[in-house]
N, C-alpha and C. Protein backbone atom coordinates (compact mmCIF):
# COMPACT_ATOMS: atom_id res chain seq x y z
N UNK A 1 -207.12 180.15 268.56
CA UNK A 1 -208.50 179.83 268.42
C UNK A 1 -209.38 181.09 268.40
N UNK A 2 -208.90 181.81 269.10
CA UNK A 2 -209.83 183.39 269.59
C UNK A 2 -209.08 184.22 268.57
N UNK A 3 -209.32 185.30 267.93
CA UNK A 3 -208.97 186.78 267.26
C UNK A 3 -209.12 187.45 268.58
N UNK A 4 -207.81 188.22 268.14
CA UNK A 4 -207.00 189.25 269.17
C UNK A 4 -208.21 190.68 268.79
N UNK A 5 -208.59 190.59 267.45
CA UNK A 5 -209.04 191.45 266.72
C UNK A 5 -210.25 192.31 267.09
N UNK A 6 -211.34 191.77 267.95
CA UNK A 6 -212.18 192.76 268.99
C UNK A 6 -211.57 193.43 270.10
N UNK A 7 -210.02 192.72 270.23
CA UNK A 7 -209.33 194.04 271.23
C UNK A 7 -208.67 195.45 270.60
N UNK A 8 -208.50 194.71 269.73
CA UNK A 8 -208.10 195.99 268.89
C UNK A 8 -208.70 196.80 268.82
N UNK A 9 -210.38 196.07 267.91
CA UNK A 9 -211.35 197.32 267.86
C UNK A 9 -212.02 198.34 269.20
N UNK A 10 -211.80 197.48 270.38
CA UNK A 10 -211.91 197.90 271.90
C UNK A 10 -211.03 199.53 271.62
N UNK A 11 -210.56 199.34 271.36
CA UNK A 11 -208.89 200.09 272.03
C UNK A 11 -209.16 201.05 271.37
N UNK A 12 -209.38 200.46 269.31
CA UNK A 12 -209.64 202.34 268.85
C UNK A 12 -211.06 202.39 269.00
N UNK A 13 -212.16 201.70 269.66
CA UNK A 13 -213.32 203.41 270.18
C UNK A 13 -213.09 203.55 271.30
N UNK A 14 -212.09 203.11 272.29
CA UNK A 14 -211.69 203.65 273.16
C UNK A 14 -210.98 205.30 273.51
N UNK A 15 -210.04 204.69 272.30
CA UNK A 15 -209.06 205.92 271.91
C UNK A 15 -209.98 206.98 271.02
N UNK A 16 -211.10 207.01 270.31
CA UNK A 16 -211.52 207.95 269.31
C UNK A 16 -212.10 208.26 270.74
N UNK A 17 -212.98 207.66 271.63
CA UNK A 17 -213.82 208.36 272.80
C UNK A 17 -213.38 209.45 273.79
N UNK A 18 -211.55 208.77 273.88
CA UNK A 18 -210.95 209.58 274.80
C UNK A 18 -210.50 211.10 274.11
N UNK A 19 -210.11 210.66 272.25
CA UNK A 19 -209.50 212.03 271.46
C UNK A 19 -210.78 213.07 271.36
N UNK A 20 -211.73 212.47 271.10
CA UNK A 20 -212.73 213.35 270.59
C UNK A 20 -213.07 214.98 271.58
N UNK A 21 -212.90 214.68 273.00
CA UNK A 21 -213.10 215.72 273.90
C UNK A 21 -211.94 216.43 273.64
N UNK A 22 -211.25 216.12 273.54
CA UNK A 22 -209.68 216.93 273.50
C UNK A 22 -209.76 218.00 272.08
N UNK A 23 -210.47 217.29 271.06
CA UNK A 23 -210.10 217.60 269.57
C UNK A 23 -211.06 218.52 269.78
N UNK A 24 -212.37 219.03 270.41
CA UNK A 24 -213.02 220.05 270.58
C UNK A 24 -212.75 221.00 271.75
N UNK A 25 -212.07 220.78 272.63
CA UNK A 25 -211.32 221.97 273.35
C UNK A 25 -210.34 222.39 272.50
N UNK A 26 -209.45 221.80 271.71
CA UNK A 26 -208.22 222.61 271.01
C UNK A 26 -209.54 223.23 269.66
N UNK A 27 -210.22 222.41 269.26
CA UNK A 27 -210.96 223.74 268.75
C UNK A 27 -211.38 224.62 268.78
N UNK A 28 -212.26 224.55 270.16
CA UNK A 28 -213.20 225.46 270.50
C UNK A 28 -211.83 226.60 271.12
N UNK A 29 -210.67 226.57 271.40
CA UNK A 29 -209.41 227.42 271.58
C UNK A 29 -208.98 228.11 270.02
N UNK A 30 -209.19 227.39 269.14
CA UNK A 30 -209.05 227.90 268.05
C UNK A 30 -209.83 228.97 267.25
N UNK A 31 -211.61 228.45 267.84
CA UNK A 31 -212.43 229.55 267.30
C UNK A 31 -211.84 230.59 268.26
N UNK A 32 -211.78 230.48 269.62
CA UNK A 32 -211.67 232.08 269.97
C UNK A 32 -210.64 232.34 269.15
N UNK A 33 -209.92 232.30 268.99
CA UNK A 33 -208.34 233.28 268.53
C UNK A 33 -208.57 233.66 267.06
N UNK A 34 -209.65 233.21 266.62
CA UNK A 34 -209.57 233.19 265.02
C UNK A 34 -210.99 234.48 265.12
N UNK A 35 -212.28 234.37 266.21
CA UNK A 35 -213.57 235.64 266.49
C UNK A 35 -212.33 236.29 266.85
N UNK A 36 -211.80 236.58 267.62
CA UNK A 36 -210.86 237.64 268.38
C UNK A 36 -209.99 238.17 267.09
N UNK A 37 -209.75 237.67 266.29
CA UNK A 37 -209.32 238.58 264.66
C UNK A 37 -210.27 238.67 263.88
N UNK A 38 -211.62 238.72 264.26
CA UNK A 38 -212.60 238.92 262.93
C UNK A 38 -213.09 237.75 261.95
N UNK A 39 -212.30 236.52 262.65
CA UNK A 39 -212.37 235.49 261.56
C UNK A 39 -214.06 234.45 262.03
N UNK A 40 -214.45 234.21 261.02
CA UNK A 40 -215.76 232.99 261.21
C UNK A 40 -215.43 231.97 261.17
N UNK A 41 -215.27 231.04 261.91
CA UNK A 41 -215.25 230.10 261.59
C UNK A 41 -216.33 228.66 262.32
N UNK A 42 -216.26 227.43 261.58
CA UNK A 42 -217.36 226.89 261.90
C UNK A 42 -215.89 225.11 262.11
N UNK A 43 -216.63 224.67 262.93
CA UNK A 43 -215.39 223.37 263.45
C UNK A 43 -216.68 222.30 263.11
N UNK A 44 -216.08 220.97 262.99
CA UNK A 44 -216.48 219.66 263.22
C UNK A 44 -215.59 218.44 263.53
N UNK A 45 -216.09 217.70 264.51
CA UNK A 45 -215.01 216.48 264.92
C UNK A 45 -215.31 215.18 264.31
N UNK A 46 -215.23 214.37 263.53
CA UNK A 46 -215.58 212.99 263.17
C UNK A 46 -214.40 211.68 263.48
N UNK A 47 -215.19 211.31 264.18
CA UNK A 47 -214.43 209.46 264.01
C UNK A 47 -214.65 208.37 262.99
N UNK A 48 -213.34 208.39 262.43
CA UNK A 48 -213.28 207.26 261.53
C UNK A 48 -212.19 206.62 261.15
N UNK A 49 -212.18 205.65 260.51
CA UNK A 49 -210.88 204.93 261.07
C UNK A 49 -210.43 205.54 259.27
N UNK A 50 -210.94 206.23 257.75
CA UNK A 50 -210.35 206.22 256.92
C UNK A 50 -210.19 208.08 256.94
N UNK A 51 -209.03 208.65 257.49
CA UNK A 51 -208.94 210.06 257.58
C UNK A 51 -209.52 210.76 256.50
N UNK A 52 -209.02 210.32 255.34
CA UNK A 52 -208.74 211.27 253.99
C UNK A 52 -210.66 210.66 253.27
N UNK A 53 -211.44 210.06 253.69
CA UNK A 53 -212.55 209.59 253.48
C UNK A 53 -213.54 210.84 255.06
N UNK A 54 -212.98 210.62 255.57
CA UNK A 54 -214.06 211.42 256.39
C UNK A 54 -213.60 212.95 256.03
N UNK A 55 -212.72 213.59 256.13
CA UNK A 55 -212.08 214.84 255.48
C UNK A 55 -213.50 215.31 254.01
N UNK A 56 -213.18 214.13 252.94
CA UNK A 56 -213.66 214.82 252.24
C UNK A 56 -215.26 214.80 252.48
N UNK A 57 -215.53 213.64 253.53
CA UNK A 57 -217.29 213.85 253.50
C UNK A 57 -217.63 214.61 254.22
N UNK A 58 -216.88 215.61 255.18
CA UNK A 58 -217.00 216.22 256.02
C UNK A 58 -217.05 217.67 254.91
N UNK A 59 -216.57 217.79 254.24
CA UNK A 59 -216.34 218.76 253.06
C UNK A 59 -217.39 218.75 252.53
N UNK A 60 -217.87 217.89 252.11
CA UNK A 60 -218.46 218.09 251.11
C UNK A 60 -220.52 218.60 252.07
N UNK A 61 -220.65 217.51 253.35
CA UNK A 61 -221.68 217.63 254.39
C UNK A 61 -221.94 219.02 254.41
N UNK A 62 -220.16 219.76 254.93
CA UNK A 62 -220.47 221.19 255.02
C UNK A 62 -220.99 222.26 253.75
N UNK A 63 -220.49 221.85 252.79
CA UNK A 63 -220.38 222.71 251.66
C UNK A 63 -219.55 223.40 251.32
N UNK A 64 -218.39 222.75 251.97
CA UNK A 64 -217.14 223.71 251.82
C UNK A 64 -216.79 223.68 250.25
N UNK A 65 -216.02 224.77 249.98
CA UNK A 65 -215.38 225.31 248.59
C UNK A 65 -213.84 225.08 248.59
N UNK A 66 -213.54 225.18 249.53
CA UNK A 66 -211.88 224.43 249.77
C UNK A 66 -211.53 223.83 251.01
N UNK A 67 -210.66 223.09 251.01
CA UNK A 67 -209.94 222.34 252.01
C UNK A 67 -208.81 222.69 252.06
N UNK A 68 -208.10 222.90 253.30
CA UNK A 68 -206.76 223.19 253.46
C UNK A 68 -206.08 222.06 254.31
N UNK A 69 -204.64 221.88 254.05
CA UNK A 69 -204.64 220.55 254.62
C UNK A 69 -202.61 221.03 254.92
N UNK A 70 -202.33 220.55 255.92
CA UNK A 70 -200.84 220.66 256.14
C UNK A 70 -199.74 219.09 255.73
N UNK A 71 -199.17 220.02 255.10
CA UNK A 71 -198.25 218.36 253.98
C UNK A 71 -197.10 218.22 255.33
N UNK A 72 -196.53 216.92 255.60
CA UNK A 72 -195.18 216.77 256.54
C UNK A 72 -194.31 216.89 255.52
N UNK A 73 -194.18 217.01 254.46
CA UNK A 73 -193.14 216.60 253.46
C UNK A 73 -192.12 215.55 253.55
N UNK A 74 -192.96 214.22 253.79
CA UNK A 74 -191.94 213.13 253.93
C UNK A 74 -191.98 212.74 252.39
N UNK A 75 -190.68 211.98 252.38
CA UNK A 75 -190.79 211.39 250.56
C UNK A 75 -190.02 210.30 250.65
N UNK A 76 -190.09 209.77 249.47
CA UNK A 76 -189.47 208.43 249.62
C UNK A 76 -189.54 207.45 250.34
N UNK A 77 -188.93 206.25 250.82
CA UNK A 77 -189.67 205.31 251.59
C UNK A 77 -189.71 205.63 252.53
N UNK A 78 -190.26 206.64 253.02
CA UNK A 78 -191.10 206.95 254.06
C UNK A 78 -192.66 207.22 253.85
N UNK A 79 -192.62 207.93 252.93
CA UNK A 79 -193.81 207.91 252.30
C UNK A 79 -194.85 206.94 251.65
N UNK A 80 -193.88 205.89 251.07
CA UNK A 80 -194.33 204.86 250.26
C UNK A 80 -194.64 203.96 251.71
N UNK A 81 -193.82 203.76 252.91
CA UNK A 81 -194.44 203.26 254.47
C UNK A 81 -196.01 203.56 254.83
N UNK A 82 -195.98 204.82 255.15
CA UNK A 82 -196.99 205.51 255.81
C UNK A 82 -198.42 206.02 254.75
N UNK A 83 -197.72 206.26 253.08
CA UNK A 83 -199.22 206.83 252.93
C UNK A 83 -198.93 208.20 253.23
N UNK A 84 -200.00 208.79 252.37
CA UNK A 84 -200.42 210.26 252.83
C UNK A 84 -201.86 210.65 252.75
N UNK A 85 -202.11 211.06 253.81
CA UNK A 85 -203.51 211.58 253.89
C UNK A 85 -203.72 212.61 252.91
N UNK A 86 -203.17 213.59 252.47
CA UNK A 86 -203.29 214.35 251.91
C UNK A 86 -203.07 214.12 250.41
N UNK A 87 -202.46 213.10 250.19
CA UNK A 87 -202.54 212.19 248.65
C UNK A 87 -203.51 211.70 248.12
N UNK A 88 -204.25 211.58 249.57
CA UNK A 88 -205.53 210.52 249.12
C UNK A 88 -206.75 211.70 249.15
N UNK A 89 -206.42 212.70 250.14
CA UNK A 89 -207.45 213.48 249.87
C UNK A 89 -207.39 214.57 248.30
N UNK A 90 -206.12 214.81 247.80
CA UNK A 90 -205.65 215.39 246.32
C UNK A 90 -206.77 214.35 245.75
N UNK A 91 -206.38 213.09 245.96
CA UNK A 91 -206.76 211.90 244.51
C UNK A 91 -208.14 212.30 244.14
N UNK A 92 -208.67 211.95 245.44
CA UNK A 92 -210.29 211.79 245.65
C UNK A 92 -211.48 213.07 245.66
N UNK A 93 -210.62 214.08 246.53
CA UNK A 93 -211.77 214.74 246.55
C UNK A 93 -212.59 215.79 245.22
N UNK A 94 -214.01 215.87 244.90
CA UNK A 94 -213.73 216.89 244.23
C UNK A 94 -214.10 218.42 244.25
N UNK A 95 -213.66 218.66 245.75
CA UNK A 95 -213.65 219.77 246.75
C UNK A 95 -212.24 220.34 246.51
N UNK A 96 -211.99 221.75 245.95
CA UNK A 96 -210.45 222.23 245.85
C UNK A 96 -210.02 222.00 247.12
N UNK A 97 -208.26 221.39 246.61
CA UNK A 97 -207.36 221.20 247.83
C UNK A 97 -206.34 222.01 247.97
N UNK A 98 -205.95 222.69 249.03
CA UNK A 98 -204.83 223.65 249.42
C UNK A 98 -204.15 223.12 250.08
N UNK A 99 -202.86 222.91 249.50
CA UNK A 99 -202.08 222.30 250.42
C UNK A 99 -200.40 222.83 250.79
N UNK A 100 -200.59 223.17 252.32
CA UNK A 100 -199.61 224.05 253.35
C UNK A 100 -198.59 222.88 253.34
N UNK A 101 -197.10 223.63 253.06
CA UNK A 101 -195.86 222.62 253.59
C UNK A 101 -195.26 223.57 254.28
């Protein structure tokens, strides 16, 4: 009679509330090490439930000129399972994509 389905949604802004602090300490660890070689860099955290959709609006918000993105190199039905974020961000964006395997 009831949908399970507002627990669900409970759970992921639960879970984006709890990742989000975490995802800016491992950043804010990242800018130092990257000033400490001379490097600039500028971070942002977004929650959303479509990765390869916030990626590129986050790209594009900033003004970035490229995206770099790390491939797992799964293939085959594994791939055809899961999807790739980085497939969808190739398809879609039209921000150059670099992509690390």
């Amino acid at each position: 009679m009831f949908s399970k389905r507002p627990h669900l949604i409970e759970f992921v802004v639960a879970a984006a509330l709890i990742a989000a602090p975490f995802a800016h300490d491992k950043l804010r660890m990242a800018v130092a090490r990257a000033e400490a070689r001379g490097v600039t860099m500028k971070t942002a955290v977004s929650v959303s439930d479509g990765v390869a959709d916030a990626i590129i609006a986050a790209a594009v918000q900033h003004g970035s000129d490229l995206i770099v993105m790390a491939s797992h190199g799964r293939s085959g039905f594994a791939k055809l399972l899961t999807g790739s974020d980085t497939d969808q961000v190739l398809a879609h964006s039209k921000v150059p994509v670099l992509v690390i395997r």
